[in-house]
Each structure stands twice: as structure tokens, then as C-alpha cells.
C-alpha atoms as a PDB file:
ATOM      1  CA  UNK A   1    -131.492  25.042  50.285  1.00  0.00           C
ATOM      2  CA  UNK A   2    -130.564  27.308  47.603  1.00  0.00           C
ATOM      3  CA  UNK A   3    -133.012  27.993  44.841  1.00  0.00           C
ATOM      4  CA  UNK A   4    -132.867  26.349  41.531  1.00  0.00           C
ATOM      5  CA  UNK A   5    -132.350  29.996  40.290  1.00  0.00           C
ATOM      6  CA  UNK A   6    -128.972  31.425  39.404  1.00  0.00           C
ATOM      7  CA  UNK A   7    -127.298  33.046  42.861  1.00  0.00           C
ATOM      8  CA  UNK A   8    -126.190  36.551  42.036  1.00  0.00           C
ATOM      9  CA  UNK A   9    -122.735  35.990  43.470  1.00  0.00           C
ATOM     10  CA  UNK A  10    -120.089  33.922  42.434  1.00  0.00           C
ATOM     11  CA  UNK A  11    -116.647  33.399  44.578  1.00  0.00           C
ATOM     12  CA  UNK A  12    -113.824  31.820  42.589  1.00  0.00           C
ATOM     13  CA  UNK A  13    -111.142  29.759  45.272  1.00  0.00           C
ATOM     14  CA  UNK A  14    -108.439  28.729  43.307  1.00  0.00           C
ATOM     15  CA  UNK A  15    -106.175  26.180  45.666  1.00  0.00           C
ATOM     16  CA  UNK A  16    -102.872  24.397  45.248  1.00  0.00           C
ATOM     17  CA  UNK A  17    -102.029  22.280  48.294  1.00  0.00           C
ATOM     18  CA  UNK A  18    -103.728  25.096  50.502  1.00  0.00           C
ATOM     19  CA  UNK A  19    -104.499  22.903  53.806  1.00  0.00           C
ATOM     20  CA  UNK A  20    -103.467  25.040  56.277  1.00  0.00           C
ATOM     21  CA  UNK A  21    -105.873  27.918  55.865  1.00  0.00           C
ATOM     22  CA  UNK A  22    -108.344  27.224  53.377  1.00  0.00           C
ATOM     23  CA  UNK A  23    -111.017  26.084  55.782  1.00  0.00           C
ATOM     24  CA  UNK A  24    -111.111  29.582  57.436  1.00  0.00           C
ATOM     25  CA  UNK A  25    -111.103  31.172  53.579  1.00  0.00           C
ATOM     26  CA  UNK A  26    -114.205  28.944  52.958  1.00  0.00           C
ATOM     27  CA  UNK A  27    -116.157  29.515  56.035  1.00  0.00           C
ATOM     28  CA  UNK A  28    -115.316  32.680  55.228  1.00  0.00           C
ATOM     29  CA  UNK A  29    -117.121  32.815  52.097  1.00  0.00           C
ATOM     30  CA  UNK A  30    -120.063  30.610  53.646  1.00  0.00           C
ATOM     31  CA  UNK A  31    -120.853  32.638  56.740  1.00  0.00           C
ATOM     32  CA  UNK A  32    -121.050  35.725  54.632  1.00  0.00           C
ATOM     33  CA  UNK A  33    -124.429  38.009  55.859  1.00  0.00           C
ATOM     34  CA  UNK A  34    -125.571  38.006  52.407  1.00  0.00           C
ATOM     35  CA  UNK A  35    -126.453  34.248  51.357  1.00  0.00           C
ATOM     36  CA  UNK A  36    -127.356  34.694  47.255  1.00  0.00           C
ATOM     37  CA  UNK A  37    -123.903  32.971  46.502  1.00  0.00           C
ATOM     38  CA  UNK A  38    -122.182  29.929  45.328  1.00  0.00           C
ATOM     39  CA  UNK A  39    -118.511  29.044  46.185  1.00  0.00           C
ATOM     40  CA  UNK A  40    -116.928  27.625  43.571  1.00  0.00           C
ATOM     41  CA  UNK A  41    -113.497  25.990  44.278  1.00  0.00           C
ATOM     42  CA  UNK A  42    -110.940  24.523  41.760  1.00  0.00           C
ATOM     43  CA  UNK A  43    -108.434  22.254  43.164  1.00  0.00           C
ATOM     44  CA  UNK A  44    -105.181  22.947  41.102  1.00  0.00           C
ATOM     45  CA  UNK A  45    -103.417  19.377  41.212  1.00  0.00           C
ATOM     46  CA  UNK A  46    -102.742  19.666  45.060  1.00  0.00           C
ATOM     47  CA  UNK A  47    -101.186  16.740  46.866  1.00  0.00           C
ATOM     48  CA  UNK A  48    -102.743  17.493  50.578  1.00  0.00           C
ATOM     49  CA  UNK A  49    -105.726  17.316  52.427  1.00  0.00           C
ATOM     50  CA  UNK A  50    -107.071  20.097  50.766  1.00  0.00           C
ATOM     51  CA  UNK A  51    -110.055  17.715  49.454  1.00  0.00           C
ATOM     52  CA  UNK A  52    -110.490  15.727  52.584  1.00  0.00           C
ATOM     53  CA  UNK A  53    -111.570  19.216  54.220  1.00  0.00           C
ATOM     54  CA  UNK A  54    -113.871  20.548  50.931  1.00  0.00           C
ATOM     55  CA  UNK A  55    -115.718  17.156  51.578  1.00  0.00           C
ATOM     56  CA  UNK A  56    -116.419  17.841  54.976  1.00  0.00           C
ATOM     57  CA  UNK A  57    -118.992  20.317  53.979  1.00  0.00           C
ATOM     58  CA  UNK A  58    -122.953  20.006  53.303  1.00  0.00           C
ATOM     59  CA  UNK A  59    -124.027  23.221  52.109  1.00  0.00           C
ATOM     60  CA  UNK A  60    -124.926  23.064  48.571  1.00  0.00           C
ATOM     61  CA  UNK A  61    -123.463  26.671  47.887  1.00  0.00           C
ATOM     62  CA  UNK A  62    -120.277  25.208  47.433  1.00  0.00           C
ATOM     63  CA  UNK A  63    -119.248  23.227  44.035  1.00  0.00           C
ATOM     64  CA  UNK A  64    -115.991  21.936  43.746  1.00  0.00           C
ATOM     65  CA  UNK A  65    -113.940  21.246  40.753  1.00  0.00           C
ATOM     66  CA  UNK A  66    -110.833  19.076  40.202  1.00  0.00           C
ATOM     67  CA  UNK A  67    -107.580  19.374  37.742  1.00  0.00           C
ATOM     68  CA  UNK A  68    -104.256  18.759  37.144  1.00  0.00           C
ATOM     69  CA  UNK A  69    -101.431  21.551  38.131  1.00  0.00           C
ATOM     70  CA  UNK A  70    -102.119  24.511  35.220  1.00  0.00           C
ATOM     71  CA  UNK A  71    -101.270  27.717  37.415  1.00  0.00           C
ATOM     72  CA  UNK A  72    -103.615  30.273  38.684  1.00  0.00           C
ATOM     73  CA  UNK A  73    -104.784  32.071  35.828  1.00  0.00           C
ATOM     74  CA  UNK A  74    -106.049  29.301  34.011  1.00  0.00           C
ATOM     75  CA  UNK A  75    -107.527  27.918  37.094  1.00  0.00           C
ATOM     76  CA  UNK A  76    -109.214  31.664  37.499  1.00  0.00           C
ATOM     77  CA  UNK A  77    -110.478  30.864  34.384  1.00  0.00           C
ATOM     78  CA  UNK A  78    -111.770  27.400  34.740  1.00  0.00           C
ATOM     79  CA  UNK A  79    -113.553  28.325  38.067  1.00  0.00           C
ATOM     80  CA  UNK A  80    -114.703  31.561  36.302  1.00  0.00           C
ATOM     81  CA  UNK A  81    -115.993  29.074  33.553  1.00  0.00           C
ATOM     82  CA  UNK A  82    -118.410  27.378  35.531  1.00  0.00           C
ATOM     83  CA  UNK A  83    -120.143  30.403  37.431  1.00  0.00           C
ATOM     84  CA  UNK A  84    -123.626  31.396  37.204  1.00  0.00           C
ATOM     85  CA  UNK A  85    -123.646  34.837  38.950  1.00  0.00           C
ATOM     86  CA  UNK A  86    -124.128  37.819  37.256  1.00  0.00           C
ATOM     87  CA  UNK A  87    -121.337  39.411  40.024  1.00  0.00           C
ATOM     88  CA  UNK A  88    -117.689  37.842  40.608  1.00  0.00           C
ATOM     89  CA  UNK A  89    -114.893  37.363  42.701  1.00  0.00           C
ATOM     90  CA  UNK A  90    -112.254  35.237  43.705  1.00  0.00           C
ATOM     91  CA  UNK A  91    -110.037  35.087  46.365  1.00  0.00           C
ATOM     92  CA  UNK A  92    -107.143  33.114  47.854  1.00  0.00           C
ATOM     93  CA  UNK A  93    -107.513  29.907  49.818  1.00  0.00           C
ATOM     94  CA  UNK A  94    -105.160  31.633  52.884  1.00  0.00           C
ATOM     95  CA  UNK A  95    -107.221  34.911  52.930  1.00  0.00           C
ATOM     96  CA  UNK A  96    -110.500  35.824  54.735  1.00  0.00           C
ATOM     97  CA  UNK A  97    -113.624  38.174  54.343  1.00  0.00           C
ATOM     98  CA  UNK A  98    -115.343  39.529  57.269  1.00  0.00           C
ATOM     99  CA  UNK A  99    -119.038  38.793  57.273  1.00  0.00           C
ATOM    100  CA  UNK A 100    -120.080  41.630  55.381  1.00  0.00           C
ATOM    101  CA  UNK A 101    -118.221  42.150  52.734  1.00  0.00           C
ATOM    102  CA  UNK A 102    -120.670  40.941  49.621  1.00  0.00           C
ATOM    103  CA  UNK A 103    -123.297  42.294  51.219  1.00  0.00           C
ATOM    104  CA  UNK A 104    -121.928  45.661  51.307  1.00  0.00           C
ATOM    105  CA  UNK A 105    -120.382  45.844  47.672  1.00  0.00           C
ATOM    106  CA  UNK A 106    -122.934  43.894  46.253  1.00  0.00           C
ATOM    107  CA  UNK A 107    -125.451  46.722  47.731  1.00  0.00           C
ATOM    108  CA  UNK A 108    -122.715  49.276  46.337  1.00  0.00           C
ATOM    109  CA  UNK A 109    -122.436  48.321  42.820  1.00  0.00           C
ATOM    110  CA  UNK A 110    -126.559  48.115  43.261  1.00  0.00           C
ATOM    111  CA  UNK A 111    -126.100  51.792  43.561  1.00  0.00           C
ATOM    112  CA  UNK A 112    -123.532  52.934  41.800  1.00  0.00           C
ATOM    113  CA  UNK A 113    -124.573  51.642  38.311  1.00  0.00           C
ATOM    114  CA  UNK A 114    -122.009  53.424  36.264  1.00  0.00           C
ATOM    115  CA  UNK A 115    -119.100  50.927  38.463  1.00  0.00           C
ATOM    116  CA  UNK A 116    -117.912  48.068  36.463  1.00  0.00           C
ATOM    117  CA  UNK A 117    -116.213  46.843  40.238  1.00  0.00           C
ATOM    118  CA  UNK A 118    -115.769  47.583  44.077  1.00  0.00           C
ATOM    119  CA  UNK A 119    -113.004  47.191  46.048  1.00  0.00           C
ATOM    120  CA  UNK A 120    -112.502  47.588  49.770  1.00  0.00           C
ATOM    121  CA  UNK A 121    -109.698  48.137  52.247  1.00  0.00           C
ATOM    122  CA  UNK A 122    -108.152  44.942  53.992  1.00  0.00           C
ATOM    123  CA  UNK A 123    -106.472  44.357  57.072  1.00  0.00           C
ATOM    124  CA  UNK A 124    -103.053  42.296  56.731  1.00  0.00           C
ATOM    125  CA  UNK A 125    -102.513  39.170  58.773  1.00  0.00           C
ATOM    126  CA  UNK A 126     -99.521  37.222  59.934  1.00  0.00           C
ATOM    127  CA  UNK A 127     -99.209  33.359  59.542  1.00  0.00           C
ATOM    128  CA  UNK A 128    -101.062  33.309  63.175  1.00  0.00           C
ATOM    129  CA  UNK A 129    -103.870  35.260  61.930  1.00  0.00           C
ATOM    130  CA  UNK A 130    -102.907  38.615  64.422  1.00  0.00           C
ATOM    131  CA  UNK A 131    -103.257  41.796  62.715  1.00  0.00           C
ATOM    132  CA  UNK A 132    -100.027  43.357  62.252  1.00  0.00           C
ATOM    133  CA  UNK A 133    -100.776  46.673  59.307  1.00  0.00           C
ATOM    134  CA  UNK A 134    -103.751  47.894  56.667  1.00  0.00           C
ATOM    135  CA  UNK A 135    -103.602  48.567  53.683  1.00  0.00           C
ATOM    136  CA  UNK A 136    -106.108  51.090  51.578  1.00  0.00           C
ATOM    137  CA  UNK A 137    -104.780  50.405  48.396  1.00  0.00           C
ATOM    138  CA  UNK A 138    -104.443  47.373  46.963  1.00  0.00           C
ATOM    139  CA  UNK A 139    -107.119  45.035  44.917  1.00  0.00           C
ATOM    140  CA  UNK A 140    -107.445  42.105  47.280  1.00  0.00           C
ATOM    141  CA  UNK A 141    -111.553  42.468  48.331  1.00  0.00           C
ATOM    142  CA  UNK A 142    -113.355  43.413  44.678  1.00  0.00           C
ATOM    143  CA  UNK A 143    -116.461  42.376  43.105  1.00  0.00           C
ATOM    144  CA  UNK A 144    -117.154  42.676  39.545  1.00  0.00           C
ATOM    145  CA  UNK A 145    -120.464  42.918  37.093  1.00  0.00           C
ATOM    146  CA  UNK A 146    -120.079  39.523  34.950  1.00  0.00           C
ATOM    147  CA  UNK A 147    -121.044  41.540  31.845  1.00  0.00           C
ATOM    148  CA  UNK A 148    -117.270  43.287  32.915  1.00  0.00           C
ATOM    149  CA  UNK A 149    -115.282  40.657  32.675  1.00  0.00           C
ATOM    150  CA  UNK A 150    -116.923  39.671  29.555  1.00  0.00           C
ATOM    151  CA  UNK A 151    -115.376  43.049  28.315  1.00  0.00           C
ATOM    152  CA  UNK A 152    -112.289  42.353  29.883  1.00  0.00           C
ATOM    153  CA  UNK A 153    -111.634  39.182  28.686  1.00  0.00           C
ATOM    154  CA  UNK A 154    -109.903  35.922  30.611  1.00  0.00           C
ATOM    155  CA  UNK A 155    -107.322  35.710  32.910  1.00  0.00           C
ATOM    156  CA  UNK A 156    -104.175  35.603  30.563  1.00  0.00           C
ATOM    157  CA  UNK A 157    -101.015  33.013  32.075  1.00  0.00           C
ATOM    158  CA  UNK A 158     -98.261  34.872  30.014  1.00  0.00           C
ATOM    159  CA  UNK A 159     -98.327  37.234  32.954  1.00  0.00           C
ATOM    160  CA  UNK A 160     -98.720  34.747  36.068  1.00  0.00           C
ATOM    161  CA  UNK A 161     -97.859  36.290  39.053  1.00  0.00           C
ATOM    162  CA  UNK A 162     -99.580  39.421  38.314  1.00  0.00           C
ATOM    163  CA  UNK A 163    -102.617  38.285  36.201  1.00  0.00           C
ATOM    164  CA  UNK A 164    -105.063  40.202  38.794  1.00  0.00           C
ATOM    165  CA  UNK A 165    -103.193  42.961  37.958  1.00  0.00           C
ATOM    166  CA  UNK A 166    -103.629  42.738  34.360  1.00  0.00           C
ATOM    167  CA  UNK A 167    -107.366  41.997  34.483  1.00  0.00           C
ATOM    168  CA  UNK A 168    -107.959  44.596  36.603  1.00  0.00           C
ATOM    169  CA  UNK A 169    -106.532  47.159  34.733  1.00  0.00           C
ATOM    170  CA  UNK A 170    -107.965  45.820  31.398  1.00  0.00           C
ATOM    171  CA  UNK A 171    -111.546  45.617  32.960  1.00  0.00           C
ATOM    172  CA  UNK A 172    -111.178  49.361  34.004  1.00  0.00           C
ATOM    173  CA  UNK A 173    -110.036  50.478  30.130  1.00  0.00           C
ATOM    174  CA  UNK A 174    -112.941  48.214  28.650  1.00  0.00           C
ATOM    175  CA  UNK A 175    -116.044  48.143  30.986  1.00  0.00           C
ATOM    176  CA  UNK A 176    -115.701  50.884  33.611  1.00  0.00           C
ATOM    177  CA  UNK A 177    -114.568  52.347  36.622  1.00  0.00           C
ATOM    178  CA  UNK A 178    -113.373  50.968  39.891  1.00  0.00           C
ATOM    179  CA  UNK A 179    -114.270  52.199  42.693  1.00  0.00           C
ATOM    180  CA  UNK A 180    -113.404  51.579  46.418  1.00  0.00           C
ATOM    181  CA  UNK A 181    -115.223  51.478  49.547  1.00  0.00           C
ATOM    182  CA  UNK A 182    -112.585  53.318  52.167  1.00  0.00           C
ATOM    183  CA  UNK A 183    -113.638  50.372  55.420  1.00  0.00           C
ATOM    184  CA  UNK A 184    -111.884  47.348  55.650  1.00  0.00           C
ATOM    185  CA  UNK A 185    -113.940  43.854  54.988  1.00  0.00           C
ATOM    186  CA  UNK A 186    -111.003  42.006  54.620  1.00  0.00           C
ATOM    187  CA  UNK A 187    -107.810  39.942  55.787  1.00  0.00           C
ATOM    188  CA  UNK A 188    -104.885  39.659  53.636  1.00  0.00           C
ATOM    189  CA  UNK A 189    -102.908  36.757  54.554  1.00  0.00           C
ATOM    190  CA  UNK A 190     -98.819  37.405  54.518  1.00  0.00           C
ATOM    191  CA  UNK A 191     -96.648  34.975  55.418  1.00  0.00           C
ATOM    192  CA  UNK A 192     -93.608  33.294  54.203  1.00  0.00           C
ATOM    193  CA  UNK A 193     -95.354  30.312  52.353  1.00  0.00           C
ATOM    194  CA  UNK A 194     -97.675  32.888  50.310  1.00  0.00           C
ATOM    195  CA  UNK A 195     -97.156  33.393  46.820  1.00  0.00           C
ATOM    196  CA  UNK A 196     -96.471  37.415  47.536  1.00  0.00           C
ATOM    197  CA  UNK A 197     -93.731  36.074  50.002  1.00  0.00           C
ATOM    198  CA  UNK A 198     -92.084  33.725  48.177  1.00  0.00           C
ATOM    199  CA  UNK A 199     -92.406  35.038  44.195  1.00  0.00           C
ATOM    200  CA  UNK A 200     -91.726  38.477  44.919  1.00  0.00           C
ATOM    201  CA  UNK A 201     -88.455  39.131  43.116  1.00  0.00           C
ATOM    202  CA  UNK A 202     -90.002  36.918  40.137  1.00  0.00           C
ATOM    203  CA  UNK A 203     -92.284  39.051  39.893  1.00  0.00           C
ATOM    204  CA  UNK A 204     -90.458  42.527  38.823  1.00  0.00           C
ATOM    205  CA  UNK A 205     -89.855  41.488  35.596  1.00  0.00           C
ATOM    206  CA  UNK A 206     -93.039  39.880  34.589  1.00  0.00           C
ATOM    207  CA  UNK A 207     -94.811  42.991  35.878  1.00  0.00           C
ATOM    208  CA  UNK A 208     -92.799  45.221  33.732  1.00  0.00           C
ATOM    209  CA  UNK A 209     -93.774  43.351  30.504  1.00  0.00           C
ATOM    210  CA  UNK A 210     -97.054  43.483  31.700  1.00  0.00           C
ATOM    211  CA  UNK A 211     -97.581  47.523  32.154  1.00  0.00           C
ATOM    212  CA  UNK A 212     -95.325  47.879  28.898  1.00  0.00           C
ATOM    213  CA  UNK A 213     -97.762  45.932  26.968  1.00  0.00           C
ATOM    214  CA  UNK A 214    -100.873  47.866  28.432  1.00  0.00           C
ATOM    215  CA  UNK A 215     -99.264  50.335  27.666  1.00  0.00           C
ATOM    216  CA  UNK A 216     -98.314  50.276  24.485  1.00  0.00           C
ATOM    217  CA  UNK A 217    -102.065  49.081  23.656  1.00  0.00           C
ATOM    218  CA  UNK A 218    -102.993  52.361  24.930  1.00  0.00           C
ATOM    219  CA  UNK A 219    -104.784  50.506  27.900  1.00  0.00           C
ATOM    220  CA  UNK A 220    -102.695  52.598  30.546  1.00  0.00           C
ATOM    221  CA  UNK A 221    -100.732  55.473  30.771  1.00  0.00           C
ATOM    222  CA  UNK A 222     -98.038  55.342  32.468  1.00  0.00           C
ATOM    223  CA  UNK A 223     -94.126  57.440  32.678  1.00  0.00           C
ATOM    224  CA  UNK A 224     -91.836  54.423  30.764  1.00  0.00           C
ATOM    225  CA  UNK A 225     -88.767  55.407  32.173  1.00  0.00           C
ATOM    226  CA  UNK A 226     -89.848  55.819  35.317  1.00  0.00           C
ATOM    227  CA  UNK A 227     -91.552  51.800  35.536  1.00  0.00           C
ATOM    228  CA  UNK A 228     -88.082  50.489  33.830  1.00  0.00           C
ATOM    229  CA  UNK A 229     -86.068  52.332  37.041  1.00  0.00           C
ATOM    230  CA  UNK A 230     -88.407  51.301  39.739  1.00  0.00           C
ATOM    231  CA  UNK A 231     -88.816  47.371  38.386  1.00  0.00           C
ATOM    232  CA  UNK A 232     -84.913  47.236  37.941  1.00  0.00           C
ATOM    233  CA  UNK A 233     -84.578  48.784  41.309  1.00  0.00           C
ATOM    234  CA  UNK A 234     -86.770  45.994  43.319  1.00  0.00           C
ATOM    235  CA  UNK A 235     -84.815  43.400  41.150  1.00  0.00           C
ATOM    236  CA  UNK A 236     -81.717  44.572  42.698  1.00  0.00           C
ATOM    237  CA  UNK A 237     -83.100  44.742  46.082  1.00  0.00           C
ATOM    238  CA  UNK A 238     -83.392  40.633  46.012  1.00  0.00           C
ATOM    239  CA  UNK A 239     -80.446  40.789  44.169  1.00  0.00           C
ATOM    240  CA  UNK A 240     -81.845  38.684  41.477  1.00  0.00           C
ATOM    241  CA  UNK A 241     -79.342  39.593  39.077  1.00  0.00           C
ATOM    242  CA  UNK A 242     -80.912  37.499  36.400  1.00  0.00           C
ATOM    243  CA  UNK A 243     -84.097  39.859  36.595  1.00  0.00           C
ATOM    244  CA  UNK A 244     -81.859  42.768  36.422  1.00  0.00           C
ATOM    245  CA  UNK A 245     -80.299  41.651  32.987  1.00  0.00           C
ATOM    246  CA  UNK A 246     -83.606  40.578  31.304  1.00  0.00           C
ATOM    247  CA  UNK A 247     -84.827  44.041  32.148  1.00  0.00           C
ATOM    248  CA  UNK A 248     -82.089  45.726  30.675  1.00  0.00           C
ATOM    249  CA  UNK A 249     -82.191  43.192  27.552  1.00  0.00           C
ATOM    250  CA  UNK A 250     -85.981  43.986  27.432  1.00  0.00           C
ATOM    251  CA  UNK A 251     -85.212  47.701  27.523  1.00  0.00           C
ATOM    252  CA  UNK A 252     -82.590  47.202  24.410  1.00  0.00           C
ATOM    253  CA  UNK A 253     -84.669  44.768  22.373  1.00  0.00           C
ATOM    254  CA  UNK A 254     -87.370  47.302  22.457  1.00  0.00           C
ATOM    255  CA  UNK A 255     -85.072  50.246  21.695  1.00  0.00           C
ATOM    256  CA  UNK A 256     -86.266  52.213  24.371  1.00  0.00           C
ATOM    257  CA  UNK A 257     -84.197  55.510  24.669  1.00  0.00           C
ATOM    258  CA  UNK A 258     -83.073  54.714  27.902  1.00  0.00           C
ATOM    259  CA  UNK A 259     -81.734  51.623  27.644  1.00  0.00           C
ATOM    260  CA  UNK A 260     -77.987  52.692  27.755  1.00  0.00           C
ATOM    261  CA  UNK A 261     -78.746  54.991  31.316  1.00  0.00           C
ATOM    262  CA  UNK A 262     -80.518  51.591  32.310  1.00  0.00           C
ATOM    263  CA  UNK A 263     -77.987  49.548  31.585  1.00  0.00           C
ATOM    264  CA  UNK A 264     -75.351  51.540  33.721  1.00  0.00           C
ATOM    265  CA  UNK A 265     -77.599  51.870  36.120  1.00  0.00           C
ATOM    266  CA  UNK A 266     -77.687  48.103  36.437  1.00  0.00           C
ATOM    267  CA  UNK A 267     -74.216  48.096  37.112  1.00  0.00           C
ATOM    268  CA  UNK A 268     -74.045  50.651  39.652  1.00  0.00           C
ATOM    269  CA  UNK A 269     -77.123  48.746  41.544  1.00  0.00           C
ATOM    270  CA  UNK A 270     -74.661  45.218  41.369  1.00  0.00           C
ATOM    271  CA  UNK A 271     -72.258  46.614  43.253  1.00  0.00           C
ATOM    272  CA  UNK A 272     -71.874  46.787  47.102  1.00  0.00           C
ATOM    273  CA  UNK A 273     -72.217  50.443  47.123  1.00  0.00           C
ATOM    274  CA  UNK A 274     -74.778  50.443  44.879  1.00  0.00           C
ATOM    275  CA  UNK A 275     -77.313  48.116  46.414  1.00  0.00           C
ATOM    276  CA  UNK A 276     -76.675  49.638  50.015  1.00  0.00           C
ATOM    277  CA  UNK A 277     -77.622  53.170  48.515  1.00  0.00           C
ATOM    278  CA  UNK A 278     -80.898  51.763  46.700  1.00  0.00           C
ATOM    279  CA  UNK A 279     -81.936  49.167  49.777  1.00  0.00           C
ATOM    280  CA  UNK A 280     -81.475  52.909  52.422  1.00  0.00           C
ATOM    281  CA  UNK A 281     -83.923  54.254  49.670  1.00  0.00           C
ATOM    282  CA  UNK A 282     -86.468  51.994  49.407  1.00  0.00           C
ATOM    283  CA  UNK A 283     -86.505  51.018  52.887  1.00  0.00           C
ATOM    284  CA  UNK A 284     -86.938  54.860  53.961  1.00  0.00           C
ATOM    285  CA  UNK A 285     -89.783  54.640  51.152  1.00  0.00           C
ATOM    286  CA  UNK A 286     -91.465  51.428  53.001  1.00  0.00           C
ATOM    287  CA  UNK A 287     -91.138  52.942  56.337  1.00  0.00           C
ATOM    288  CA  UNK A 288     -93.102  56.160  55.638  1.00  0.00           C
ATOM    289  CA  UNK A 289     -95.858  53.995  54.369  1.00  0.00           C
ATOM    290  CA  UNK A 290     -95.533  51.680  57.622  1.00  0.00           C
ATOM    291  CA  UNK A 291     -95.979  54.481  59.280  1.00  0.00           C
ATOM    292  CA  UNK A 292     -99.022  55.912  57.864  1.00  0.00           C
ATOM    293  CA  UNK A 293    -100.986  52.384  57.711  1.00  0.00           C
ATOM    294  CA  UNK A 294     -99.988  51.544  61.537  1.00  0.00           C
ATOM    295  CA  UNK A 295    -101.973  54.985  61.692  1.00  0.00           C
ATOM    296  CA  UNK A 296    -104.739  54.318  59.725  1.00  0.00           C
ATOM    297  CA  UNK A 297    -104.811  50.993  61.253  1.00  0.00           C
ATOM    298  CA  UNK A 298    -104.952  51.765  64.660  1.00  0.00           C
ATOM    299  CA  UNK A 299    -108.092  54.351  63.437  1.00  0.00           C
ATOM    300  CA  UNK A 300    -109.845  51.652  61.970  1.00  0.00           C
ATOM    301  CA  UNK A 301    -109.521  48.980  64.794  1.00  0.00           C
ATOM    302  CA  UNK A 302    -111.017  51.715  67.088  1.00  0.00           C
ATOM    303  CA  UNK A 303    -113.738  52.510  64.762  1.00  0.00           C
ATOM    304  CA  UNK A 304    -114.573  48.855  64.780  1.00  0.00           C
ATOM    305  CA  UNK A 305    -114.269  48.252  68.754  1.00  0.00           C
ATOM    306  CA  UNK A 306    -116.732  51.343  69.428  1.00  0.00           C
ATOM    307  CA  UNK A 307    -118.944  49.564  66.797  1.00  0.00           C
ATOM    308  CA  UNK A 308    -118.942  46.179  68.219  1.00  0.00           C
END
């Protein structure tokens, strides 16, 4: 039974119609080696069995939480609303954690007082769950100190689609650093029904207003010029023309003095020519890095069957 206390983790599952997967994301989450958490899980509007399976369960760790459709960041929010741990985390209803990974970055952050948050590497999963590339970058297995986010502030929907960006960059100006435990204790769904898969041209533009507005705040530092060329040049990559234009209109309502160079450059990229020349790019880019995490990978896999 768990204590009357407060636990000293709390998970955040945000889910919208996420059947398929979500019970191995919450047995995930359940089955972890270190047992001081609840699992909080909002159900954003969804139309499947998604509650059938939640009510399946018995163990009083997990608290679940109804509304209608709002979108993930105010459903971060809302879940985020309700927790009692003095650590947080969330995580997606198609992803899993291996069984140590709060124990190991709660232990971390125990250590490591100065950390406002802990990340970890992740393996990356197909649709099957087979293990197909790592990654050692990204912000997909992270816990946080409560008093953090408190700094940080909420989850803000104006920049849906990369709000976990956002916070995360906004909890490192106001609270502290992030650091990053170099093992995997993760597995990053991708497949084509995941929101990466399916809203990635979407998302160029909305991440360029975000990292312009941070900043501009003087929350990050960043080379303007160079974030303006590399979100137009993803935009043209889908060919989502319409992103392409509201970055250049972006660039020239802000009177950035680049916009004219962008501007022809978004030309250039519309053409044949010019979207074969920036796909050869990009995809030589994207096969270097395929490269190196197939290598890292196959290190880590090792590592883990001499372990075992």
C-alpha cells in the first residue's frame, strides 16, 4: 500500500486515444525498481479504450484524471497540477522506461545538489518495439526538482509541439543546470502515428518563434541567422511551402537584417533544383549521425548483454 505520506516521485502520462501502447508505458512506470512514486495520468478527451485498460489496474500508485481535448501542454499542466512529489516527470503514453531509470536519477539528483534536472540516453524503437538506433542527446528520460519547475513556470500552449522544449530551456535559465547521465534507461517510441512522425514539418515554424522569443528574453543565446536558415531549410525539406512563407514573413515583420537573403533563399529552396541540393545536404547531415548512433548503439547493447 503506499503510505499516506507524499511519494517523492511524480510521473505525468498525458494520453489522447493512446490504446495501442500505453499499457506497456504504464507498466513501465509501475514496475520501476524504485517504488516512492505515483502515476498520474490525464486522459485528454480520447475516444478509445484507453480508459477500459487504466481501469484494469489495482495499484493505488496510479490516479487518473479525465478532460475534454485541450492539447498537451495544458494537459502537462493539469497532471502537473495534481502531483505531490517533490521530483517530476512525464512521459508519453507510446514510450517506455527500463526498470531503473528513477531509481538511478532520483539517486543522481540526491547527489548532485547543485542539478535542477537529469536526463539520460534512450534507445529508439520502431512501431514493433525492435531497437533500430540511440540517441545521446535528446530530453526524452529527465527528472526535475519540483521547486524547478516552480522557477520555470507552466507548460505554455502558444508553442505546442515543442513545449518540452521551451520548459526545458526556461528551467535551465531560471533554476539550474541539466545534467545527463551518458547510459540509456529509456525507449523512445518512433513510428508513423507519433506526434514526432506526423507534426514534424509543423513544427519548424513554431520552434523558430519559440528560440526567437527565448532569445530575445535573454533566456538563450543562440546565432539568429543561423536558426532562421536551418528552420526554413527543414520547411522546405517537407515542402511545406506555407511554413516557408510564414518564416520569411516572421523574419520581415521583425526586421531582422536578413530577411531579404532569407527571402531569396526561399525561392531558391522552392524550386526543383533547389530542394534536391538542400534534401543531398541534409540527408548527408542525417547519415553521419546514423552512423555514429548505430555505433554507439551497438556499444551500448553489448555493454548491457555482458551485464545481464
Amino acid at each position: 500500500m503506499l503510505e499516506s505520506r507524499n511519494p517523492a516521485i511524480s510521473i505525468v502520462l498525458p494520453t489522447y486515444n493512446g490504446a495501442a501502447y500505453i499499457r506497456e508505458s504504464v507498466d513501465s512506470c509501475l514496475t520501476q525498481s524504485f517504488h516512492d512514486l505515483e502515476l498520474i495520468v490525464v486522459i485528454d478527451g480520447s475516444t478509445d479504450d484507453t480508459e477500459v485498460i487504466l481501469n484494469s489496474y489495482s495499484d493505488p500508485r496510479l490516479r487518473v484524471f479525465r478532460q475534454h481535448n485541450q492539447g498537451l501542454p495544458k494537459t502537462l499542466n493539469a497532471g502537473f497540477a495534481q502531483a505531490r512529489g517533490r521530483f517530476l516527470s512525464w512521459t508519453s503514453d507510446d514510450n517506455v522506461y527500463l526498470p531503473e531509470a528513477m531509481g538511478v536519477m532520483w539517486e543522481y539528483l540526491q547527489n548532485h545538489p547543485q542539478a535542477a534536472m537529469v536526463c539520460t540516453d534512450c534507445f529508439l524503437i520502431d512501431g514493433r518495439g525492435k531497437t533500430f538506433s540511440y540517441n545521446r542527446t535528446t530530453w526524452a528520460c529527465f527528472l526535475y526538482r519540483a521547486e524547478a519547475a516552480a522557477l520555470a513556470g507552466p507548460y505554455r500552449p502558444e508553442f505546442r509541439l515543442v513545449e518540452d522544449v521551451d520548459f526545458f530551456l526556461r528551467l535551465r535559465h531560471y533554476a539550474g543546470a541539466i545534467d545527463r547521465i551518458p547510459r540509456p534507461y529509456y525507449k523512445y517510441r518512433d513510428h508513423k502515428a507519433s506526434l514526432s512522425s506526423t507534426q514534424s514539418a509543423k513544427r519548424q515554424f513554431v520552434s523558430l518563434c519559440l528560440h526567437y522569443d527565448l532569445v530575445t528574453r535573454g533566456i538563450e543565446q543562440l546565432d539568429l541567422e543561423e536558426l532562421f536558415w536551418d528552420r526554413l531549410s527543414k520547411s522546405a525539406l517537407y515542402r511545406d511551402f506555407q511554413s516557408m512563407d510564414a518564416i520569411v514573413q516572421f523574419a520581415q515583420e521583425h526586421h531582422v537584417p536578413f530577411a531579404q537573403k532569407l527571402a531569396a533563399r526561399r525561392n531558391f529552396l522552392r524550386t526543383p533544383l533547389g530542394w534536391l541540393c538542400n534534401r543531398l545536404v541534409i540527408a548527408a547531415r542525417s547519415q553521419r549521425t546514423k552512423l555514429h548512433n548505430n555505433a554507439v548503439l551497438l556499444t551500448r547493447m553489448a555493454q548491457q548483454r555482458r551485464s545481464s
